[in-house]
Every structure is written in C-alpha cells, then in structure tokens.
N, C-alpha and C. Protein backbone atom coordinates (compact mmCIF):
# COMPACT_ATOMS: atom_id res chain seq x y z
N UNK A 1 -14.02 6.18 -15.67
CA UNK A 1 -14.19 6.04 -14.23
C UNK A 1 -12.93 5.40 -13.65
N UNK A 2 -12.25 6.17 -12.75
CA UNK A 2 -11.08 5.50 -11.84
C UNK A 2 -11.55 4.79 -11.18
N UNK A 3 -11.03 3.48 -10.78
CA UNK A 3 -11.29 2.60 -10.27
C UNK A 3 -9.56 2.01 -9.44
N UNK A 4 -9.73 1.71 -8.45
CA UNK A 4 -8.42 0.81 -7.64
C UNK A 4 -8.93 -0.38 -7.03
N UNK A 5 -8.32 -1.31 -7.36
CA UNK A 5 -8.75 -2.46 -6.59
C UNK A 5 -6.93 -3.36 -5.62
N UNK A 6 -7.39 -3.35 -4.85
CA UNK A 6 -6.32 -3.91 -3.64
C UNK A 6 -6.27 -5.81 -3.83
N UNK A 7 -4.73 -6.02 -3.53
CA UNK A 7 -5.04 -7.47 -3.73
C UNK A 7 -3.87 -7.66 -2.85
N UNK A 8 -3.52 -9.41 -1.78
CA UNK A 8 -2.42 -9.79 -1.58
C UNK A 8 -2.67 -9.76 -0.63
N UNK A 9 -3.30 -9.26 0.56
CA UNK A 9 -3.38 -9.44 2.41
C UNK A 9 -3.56 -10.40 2.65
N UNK A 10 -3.44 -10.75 3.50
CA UNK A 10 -3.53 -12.35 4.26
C UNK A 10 -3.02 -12.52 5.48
N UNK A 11 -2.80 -13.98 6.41
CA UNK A 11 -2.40 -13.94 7.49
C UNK A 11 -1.23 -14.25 7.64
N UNK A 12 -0.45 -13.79 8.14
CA UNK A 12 1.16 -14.09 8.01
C UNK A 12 1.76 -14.18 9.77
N UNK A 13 2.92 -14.92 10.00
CA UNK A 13 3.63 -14.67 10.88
C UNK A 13 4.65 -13.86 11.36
N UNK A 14 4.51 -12.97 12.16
CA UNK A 14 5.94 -12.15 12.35
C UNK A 14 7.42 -12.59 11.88
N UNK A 15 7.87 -11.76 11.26
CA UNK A 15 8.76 -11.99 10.72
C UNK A 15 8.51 -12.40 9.25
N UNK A 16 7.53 -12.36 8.76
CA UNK A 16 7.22 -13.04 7.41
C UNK A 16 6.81 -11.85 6.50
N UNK A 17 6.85 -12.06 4.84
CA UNK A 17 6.24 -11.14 4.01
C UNK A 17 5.04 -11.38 3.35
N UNK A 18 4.68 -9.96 2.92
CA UNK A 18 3.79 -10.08 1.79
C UNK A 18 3.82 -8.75 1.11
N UNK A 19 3.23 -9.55 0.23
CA UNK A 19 3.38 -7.97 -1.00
C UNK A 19 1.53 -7.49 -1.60
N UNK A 20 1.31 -6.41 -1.20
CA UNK A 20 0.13 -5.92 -1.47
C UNK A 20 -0.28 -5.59 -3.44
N UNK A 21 -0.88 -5.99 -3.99
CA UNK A 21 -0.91 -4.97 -5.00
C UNK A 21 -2.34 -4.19 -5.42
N UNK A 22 -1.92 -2.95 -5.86
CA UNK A 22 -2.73 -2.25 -6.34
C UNK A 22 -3.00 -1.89 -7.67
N UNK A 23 -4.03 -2.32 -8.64
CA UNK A 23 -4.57 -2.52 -9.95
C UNK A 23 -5.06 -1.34 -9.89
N UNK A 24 -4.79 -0.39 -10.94
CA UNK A 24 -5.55 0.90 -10.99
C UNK A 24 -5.81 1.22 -12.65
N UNK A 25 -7.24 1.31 -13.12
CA UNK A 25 -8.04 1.28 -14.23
C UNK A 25 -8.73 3.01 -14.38
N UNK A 26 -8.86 3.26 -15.47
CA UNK A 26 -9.32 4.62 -16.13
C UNK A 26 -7.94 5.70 -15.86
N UNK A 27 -7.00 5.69 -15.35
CA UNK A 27 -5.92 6.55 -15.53
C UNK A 27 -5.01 5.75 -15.43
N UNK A 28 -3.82 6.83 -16.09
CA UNK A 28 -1.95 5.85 -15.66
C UNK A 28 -1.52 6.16 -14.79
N UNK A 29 -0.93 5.38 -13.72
CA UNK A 29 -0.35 5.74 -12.54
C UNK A 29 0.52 5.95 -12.77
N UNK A 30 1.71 6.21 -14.16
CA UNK A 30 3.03 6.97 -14.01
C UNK A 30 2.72 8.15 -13.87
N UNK A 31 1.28 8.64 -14.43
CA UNK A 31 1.07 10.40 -14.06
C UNK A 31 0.91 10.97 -12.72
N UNK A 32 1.20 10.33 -11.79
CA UNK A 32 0.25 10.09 -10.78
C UNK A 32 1.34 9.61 -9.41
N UNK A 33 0.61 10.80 -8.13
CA UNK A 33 1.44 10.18 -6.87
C UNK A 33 0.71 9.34 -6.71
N UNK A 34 0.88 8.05 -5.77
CA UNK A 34 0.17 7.02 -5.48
C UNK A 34 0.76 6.72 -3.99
N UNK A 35 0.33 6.26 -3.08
CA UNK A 35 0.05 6.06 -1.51
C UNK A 35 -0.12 4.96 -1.04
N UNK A 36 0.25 4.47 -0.36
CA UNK A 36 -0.53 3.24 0.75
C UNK A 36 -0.76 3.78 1.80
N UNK A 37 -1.86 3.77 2.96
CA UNK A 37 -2.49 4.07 3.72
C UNK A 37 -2.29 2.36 4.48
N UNK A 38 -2.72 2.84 5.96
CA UNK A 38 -3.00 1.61 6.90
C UNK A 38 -4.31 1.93 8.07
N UNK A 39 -5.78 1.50 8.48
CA UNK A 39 -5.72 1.84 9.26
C UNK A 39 -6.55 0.54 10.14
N UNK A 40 -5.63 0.87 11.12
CA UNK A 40 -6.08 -0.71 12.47
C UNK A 40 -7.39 -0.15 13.25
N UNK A 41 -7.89 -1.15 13.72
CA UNK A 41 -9.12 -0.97 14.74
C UNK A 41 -9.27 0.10 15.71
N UNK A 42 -9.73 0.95 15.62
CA UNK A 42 -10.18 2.34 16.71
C UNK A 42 -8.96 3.38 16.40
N UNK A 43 -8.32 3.30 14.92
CA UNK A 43 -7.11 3.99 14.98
C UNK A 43 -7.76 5.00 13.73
N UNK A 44 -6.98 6.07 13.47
CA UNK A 44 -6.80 7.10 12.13
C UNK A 44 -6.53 6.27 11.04
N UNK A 45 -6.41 6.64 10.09
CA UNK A 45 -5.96 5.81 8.80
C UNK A 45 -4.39 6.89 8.62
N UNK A 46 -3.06 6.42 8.82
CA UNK A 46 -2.09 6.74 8.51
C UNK A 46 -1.76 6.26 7.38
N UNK A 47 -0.61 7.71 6.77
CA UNK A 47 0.15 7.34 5.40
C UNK A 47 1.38 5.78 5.66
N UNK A 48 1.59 5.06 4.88
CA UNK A 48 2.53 4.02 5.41
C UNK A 48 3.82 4.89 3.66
N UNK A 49 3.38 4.53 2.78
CA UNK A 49 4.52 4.87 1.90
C UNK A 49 4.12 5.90 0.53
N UNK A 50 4.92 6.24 0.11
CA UNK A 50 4.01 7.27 -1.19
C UNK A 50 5.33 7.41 -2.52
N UNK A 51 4.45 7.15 -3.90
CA UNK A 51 6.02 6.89 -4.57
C UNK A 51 5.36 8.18 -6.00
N UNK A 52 6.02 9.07 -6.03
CA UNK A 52 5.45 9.78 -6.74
C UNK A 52 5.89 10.08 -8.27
N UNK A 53 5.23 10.87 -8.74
CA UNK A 53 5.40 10.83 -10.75
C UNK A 53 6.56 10.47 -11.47
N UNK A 54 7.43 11.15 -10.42
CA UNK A 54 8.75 10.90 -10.87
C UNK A 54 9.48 9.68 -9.65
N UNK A 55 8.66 8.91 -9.24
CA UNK A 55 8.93 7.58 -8.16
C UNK A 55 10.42 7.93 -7.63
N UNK A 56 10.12 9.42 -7.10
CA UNK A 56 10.45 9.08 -5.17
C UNK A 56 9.78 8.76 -4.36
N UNK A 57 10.70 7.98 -3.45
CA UNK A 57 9.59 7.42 -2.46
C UNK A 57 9.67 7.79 -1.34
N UNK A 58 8.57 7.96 -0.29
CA UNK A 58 8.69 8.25 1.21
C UNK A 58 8.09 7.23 2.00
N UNK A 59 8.39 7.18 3.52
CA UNK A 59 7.82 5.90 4.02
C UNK A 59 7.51 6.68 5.75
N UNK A 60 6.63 5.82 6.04
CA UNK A 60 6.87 6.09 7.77
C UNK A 60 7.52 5.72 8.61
N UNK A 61 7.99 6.09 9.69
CA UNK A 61 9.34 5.73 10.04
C UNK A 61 9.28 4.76 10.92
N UNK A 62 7.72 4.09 11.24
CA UNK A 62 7.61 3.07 11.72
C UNK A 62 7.38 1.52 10.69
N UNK A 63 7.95 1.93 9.06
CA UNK A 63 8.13 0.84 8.18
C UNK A 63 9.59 0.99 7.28
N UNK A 64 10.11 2.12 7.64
CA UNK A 64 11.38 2.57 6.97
C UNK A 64 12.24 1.03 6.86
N UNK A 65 12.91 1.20 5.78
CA UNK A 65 13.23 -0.04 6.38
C UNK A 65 12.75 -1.47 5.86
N UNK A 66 11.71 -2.11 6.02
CA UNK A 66 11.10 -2.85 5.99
C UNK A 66 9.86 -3.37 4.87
N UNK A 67 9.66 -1.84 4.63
CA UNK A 67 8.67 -1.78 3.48
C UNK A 67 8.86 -1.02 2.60
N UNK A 68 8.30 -1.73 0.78
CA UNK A 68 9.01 -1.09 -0.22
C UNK A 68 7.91 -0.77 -0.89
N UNK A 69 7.53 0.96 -1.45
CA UNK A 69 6.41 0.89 -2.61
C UNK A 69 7.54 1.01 -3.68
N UNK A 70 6.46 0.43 -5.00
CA UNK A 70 6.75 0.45 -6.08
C UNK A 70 6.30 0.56 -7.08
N UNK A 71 5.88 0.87 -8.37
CA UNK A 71 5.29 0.94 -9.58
C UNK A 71 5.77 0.06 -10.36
N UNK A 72 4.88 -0.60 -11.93
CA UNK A 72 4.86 -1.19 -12.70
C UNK A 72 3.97 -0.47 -13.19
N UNK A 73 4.69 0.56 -14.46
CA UNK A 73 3.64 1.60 -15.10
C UNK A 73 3.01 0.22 -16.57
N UNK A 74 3.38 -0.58 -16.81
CA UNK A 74 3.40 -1.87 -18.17
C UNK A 74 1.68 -2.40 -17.25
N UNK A 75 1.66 -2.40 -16.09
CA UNK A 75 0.60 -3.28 -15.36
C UNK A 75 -0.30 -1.82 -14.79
N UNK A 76 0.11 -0.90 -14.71
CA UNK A 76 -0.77 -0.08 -14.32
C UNK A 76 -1.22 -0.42 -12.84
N UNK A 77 0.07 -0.79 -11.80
CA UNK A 77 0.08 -1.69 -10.92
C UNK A 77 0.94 -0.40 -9.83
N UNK A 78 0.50 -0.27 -8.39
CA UNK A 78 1.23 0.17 -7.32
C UNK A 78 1.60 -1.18 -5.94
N UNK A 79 2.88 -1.40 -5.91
CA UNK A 79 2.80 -2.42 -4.92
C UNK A 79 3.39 -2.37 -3.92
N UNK A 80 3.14 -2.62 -2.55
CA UNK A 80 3.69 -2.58 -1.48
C UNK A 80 4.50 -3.50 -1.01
N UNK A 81 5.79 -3.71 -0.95
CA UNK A 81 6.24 -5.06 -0.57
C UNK A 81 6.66 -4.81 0.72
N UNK A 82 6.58 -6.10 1.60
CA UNK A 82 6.20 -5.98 3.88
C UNK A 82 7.24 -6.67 3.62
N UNK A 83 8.71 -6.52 4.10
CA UNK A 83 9.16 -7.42 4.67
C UNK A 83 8.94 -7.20 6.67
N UNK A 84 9.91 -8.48 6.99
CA UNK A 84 10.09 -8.80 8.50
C UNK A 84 8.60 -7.86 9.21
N UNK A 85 7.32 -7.99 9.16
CA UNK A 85 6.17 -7.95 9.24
C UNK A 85 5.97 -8.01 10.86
N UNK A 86 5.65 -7.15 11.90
CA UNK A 86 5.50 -7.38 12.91
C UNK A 86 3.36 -7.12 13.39
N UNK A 87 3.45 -7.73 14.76
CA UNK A 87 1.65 -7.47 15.15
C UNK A 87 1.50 -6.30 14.61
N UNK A 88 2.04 -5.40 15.00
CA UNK A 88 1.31 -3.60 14.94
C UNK A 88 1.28 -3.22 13.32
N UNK A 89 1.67 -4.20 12.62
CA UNK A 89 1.41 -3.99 11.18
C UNK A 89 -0.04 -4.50 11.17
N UNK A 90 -0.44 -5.25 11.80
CA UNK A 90 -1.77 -5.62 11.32
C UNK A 90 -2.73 -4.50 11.18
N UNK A 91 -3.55 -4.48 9.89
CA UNK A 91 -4.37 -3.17 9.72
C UNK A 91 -5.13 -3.91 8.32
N UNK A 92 -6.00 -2.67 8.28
CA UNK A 92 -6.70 -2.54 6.91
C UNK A 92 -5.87 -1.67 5.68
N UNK A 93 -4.96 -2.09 4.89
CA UNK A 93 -3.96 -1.55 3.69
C UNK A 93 -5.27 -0.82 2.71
N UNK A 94 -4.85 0.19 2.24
CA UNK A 94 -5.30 1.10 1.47
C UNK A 94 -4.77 1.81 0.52
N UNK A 95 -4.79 1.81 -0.43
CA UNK A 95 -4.59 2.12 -1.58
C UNK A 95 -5.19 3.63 -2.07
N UNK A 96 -4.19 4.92 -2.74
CA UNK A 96 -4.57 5.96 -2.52
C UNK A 96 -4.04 6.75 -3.71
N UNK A 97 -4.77 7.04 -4.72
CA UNK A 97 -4.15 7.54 -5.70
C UNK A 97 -4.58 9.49 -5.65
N UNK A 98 -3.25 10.06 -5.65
CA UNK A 98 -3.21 11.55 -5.44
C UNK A 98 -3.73 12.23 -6.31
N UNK A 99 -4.25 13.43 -6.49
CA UNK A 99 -4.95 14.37 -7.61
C UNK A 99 -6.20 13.99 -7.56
N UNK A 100 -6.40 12.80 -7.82
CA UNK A 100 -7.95 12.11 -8.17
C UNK A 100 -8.57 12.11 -6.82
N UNK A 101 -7.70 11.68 -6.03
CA UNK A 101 -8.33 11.09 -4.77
C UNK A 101 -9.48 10.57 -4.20
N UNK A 102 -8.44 9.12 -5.43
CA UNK A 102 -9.48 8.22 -4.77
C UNK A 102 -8.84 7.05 -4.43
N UNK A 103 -10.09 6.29 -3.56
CA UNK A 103 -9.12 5.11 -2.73
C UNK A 103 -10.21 3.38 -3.35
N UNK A 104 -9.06 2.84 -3.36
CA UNK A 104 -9.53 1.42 -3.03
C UNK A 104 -10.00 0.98 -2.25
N UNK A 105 -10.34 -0.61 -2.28
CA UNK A 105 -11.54 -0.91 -1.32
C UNK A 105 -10.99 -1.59 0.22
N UNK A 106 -9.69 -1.61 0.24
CA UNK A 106 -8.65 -2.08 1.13
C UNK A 106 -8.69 -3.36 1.31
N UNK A 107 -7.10 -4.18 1.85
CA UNK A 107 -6.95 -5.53 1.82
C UNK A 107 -6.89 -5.82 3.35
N UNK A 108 -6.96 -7.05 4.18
CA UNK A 108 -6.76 -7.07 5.52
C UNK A 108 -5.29 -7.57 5.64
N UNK A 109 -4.79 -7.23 6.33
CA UNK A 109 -3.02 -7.96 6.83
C UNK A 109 -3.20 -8.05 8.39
N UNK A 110 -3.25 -9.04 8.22
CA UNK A 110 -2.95 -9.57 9.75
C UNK A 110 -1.62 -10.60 10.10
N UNK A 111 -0.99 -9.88 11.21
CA UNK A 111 0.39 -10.38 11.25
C UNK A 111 0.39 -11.26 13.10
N UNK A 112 0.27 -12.24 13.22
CA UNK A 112 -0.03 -12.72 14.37
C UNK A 112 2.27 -13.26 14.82
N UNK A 113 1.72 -12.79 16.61
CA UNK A 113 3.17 -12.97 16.95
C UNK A 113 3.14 -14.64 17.03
C-alpha cells in the first residue's frame, strides 16, 4: 500500500523559510515523478513544482526562483524547500506522487506579512 505522509508547515514570516517534506512508503520515489501541489481557501489546487525519474525539475512561475523540489532516494523522501516566502504562499501543500496517483494528507503554510 502507497502511502505519503507530508511534514514541515508552519507559521512563518514573509520573507522567511521552510522546507516541506514528503515521506513516501510501499514504492521508490527514484522510479517515480513526484509533485507538490498548493491549494488556498476557495482556490483550485495548483501544481507548485515537479522533479521527475530522471530529477528534472519544473516550477510555477509564481515560485521560480524561490522554491526548490528535491529528492533523497536513501530516505525515500520528496522535499520542498520555500525560500523568501510571501502571504499568497499561504495554502494547504500537497504532496503528489505520478503513475500511482496518489496524494498525501497535506501540510498548512501560513506566511503572515
């Protein structure tokens, strides 16, 4: 059974970081595209970054820049690192592993100005 579990949200100040991680159990995520998702109050759930089998990565161009996915295939780990963190980042982070598709249970990030 695949399983993802989300860890690392919290409340932060603009301008400040954090780094999300994602624990993923019953498969290896080097086989595997893997995703972060975001979605805020009354909004869609948008893609934020995606780092795939062979970890290229893509981002949205409203985190380009600023935010880094990454793998640790040893931890079986996908992680998002936020730098310089603004309000409109605040959302529900989601975790999204491709083929399987399935998602974690999401972390909160709230970024107050």
């Amino acid at each position: 059974q695949v399983q993802l579990v989300e860890s690392g949200g919290g409340l932060v100040q603009a301008g400040g970081s954090l780094r999300l991680s994602c624990t993923v159990s019953g498969i290896l995520v080097s086989m595997k595209q893997m995703a972060w998702y975001r979605q805020a109050p009354g909004k869609q759930r948008d893609v934020v970054a995606i780092i795939t089998s062979g970890s290229s990565t893509n981002y949205a161009a409203s985190v380009k820049g600023r935010f880094t996915i990454s793998r640790d295939n040893a931890k079986n780990t996908v992680y998002l690192q936020m730098n310089s963190l603004k309000p409109e980042d605040t959302a529900v982070y989601y975790c999204y592993l491709g083929g399987v598709g399935s998602w974690g249970q999401g972390t909160q990030v709230t970024v107050s100005s």
